[in-house]
C-alpha atoms as a PDB file:
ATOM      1  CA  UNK A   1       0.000   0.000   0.000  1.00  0.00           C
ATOM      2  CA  UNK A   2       1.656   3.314  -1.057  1.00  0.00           C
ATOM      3  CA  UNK A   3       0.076   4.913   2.136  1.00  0.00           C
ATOM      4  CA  UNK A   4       1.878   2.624   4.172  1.00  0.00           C
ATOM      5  CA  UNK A   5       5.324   4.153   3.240  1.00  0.00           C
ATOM      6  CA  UNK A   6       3.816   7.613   4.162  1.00  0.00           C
ATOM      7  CA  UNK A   7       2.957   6.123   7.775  1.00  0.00           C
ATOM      8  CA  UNK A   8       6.106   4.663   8.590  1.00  0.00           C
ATOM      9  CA  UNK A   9       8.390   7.591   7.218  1.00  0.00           C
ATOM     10  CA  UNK A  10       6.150  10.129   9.144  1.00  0.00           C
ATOM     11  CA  UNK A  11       6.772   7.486  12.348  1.00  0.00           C
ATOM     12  CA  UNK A  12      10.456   7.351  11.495  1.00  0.00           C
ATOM     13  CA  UNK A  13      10.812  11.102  11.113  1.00  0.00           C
ATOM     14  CA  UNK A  14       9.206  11.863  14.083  1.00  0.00           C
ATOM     15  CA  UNK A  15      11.234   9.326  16.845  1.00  0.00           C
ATOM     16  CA  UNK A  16      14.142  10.838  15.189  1.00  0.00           C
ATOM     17  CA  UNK A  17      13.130  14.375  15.969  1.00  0.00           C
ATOM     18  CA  UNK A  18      12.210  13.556  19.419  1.00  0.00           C
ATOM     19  CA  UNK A  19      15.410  11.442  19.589  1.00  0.00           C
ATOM     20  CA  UNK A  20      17.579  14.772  18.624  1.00  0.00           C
ATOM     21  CA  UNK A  21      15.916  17.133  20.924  1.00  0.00           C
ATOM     22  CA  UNK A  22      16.069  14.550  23.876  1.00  0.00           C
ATOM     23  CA  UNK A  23      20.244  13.970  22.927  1.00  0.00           C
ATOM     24  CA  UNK A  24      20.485  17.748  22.961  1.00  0.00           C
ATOM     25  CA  UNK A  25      18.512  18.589  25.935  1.00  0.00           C
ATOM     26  CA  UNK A  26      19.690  15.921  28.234  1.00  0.00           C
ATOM     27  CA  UNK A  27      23.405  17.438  28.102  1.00  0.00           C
ATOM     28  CA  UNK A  28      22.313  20.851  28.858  1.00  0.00           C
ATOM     29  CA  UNK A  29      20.786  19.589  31.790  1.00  0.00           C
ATOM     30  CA  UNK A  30      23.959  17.884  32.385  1.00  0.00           C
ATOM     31  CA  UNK A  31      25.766  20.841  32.496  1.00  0.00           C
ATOM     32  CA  UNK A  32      23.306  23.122  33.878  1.00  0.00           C
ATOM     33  CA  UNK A  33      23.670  20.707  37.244  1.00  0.00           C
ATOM     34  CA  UNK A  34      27.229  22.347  37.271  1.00  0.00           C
ATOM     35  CA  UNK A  35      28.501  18.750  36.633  1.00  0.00           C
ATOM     36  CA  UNK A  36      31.729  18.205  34.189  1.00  0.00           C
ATOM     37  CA  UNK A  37      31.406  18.324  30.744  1.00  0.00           C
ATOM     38  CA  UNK A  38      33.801  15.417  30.334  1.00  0.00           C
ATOM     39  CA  UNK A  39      31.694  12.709  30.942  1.00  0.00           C
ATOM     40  CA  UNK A  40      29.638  13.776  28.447  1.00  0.00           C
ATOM     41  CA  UNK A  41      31.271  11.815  25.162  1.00  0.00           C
ATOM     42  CA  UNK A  42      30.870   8.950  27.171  1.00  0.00           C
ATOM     43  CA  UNK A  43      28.347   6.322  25.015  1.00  0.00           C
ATOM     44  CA  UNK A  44      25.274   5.259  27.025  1.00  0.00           C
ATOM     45  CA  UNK A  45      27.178   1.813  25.653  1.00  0.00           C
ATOM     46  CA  UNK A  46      29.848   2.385  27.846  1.00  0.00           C
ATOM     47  CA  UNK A  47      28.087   3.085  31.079  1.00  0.00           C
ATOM     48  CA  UNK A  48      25.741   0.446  30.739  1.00  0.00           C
ATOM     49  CA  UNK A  49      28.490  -1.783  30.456  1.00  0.00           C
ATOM     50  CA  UNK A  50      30.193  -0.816  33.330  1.00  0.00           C
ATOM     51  CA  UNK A  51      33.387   0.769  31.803  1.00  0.00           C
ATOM     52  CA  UNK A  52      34.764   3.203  33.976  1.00  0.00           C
ATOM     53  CA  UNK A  53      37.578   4.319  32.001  1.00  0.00           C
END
């Protein structure tokens, strides 16, 4: 169905907005706790697996 593909790119365009504001907002948070901006290029990957590098 050609509608179909109009669904699922609407669906896919909107978790990646909400994905982008989310990954920008959650840093200035972050930061605006006064913590350090280091730890910030840390992947979610990384602390999930316990690497505290």
């Amino acid at each position: 169905m050609p509608g179909m593909d109009a669904v699922k790119t609407l669906g896919l365009f909107i978790a990646t907005a909400l994905a982008e504001i989310i990954g920008c907002y959650l840093p200035y948070l972050w930061l605006k706790q006064g913590k350090s901006a280091s730890n910030l290029d840390r992947t979610p990957f990384q602390s999930c697996a316990g690497d505290e590098t």
